[in-house]
Protein backbone atom coordinates (compact mmCIF):
# COMPACT_ATOMS: atom_id res chain seq x y z
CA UNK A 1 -22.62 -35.46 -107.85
CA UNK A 2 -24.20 -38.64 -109.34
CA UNK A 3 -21.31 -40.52 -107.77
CA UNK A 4 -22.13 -39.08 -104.33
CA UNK A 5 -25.56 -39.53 -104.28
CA UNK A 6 -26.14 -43.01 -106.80
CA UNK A 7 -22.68 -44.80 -104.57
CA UNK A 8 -22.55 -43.26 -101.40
CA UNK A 9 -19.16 -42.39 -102.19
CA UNK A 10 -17.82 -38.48 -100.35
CA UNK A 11 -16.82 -35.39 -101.97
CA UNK A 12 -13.31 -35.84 -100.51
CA UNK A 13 -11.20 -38.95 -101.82
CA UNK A 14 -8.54 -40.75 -101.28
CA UNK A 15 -6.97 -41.59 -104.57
CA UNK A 16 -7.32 -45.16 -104.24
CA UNK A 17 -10.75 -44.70 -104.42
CA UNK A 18 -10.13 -43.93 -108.52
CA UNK A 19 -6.82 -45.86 -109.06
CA UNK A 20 -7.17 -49.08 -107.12
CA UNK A 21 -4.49 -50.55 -108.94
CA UNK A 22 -1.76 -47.93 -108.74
CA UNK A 23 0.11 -48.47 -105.98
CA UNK A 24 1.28 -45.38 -105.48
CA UNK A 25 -1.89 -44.04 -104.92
CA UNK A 26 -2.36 -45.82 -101.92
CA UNK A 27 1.04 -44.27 -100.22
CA UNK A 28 -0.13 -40.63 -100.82
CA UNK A 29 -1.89 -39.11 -97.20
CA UNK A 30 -1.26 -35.79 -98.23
CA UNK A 31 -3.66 -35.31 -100.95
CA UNK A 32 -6.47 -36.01 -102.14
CA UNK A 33 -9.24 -35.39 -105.10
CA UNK A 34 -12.48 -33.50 -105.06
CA UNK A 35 -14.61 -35.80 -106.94
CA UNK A 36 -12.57 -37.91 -109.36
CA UNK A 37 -11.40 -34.53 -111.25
CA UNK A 38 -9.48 -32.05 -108.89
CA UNK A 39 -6.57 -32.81 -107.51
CA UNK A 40 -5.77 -31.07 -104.22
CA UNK A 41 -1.95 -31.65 -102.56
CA UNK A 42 -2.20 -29.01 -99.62
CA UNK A 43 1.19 -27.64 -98.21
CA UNK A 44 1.07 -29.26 -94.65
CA UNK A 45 5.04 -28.14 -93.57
CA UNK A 46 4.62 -24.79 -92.14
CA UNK A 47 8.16 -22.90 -93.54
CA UNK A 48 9.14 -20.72 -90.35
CA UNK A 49 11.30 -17.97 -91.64
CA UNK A 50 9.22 -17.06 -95.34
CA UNK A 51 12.45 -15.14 -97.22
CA UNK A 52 13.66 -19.01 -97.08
CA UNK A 53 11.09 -21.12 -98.22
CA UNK A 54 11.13 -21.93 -101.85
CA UNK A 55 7.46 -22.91 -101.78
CA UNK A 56 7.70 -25.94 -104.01
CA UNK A 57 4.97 -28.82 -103.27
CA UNK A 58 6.24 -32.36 -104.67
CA UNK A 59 3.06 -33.79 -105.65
CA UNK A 60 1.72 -37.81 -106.92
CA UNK A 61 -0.03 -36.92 -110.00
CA UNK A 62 -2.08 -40.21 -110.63
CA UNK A 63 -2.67 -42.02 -114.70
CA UNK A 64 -4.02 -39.20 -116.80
CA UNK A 65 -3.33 -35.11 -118.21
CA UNK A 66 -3.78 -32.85 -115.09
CA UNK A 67 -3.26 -29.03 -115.54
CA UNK A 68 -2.13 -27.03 -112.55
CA UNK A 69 -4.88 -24.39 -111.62
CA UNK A 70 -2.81 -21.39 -110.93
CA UNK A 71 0.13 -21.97 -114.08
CA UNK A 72 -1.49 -24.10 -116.53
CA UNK A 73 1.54 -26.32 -116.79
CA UNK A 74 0.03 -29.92 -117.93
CA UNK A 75 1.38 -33.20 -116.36
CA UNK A 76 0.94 -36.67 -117.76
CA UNK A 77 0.30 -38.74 -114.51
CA UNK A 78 2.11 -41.40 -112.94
CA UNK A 79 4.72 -39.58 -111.64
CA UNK A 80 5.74 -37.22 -108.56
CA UNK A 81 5.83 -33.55 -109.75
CA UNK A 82 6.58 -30.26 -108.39
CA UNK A 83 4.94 -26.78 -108.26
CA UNK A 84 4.79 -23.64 -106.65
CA UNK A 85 2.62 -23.62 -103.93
CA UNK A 86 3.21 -20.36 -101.67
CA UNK A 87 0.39 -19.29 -98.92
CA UNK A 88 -2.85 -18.77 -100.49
CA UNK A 89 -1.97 -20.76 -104.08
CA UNK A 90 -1.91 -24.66 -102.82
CA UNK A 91 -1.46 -27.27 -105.54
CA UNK A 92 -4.45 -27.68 -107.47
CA UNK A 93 -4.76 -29.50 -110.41
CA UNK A 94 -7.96 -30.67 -112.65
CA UNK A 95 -8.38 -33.60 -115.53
CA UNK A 96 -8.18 -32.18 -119.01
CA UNK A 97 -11.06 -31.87 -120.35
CA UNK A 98 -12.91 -31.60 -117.19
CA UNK A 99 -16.57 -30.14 -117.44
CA UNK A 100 -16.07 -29.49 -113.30
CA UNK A 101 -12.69 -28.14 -114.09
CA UNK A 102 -13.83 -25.52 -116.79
CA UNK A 103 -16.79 -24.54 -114.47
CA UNK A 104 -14.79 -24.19 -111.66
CA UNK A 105 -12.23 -22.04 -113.90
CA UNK A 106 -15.15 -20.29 -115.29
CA UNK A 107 -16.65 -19.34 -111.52
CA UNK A 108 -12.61 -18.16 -110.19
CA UNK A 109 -12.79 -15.70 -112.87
CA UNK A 110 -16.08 -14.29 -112.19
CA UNK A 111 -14.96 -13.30 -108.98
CA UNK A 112 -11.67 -11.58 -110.13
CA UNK A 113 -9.53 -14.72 -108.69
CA UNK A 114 -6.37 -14.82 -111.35
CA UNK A 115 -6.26 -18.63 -112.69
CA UNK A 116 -4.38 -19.13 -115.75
CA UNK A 117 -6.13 -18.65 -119.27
């Protein structure tokens, strides 16, 4: 919020934006972050026949612990990672020890939605 409204700077970000000098952050036009602690990589490939898709998103995680909203699994960053990402469950992921992350967490279950514990 402060960074929105002290910088100017959107919700929505391209992950340069908070890794200038990671160079794969610049390639990745498929994802993006919600503030500088989610981590959003949304399926864009629509799988026509669904008994055949495997649902696996390949995903840039960038410098930093990121836990996958829906599993739990934690990934150091710097890397390319997969996950299971069928319809309705896109790849989310949040910083450890995120204060947004734990509220957001803290609002999914409040309204019954099943994130990991």
């Amino acid at each position: 919020y402060e960074q929105a409204t002290e910088l100017g700077w959107p919700v929505v970000r391209h992950l340069w934006l908070h890794y200038p000098n990671d160079p794969l952050a610049y390639e990745q036009n498929e994802q993006f972050l919600l503030g500088s602690e989610i981590l959003v990589a949304p399926v864009v490939d629509k799988c026509l026949y669904e008994l055949l898709c495997d649902h696996i998103k390949d995903v840039y995680v960038p410098t930093g612990e990121w836990i996958h909203l829906w599993s739990g699994d934690e990934f150091v960053g710097g890397q390319e990672v997969s996950v299971y990402a069928p319809v309705g469950y896109p790849a989310v992921f949040y910083k450890k020890h995120s204060f947004i992350a734990e509220q957001l967490l803290k609002n999914m279950r409040d309204e019954g939605i099943d994130v990991h514990e």
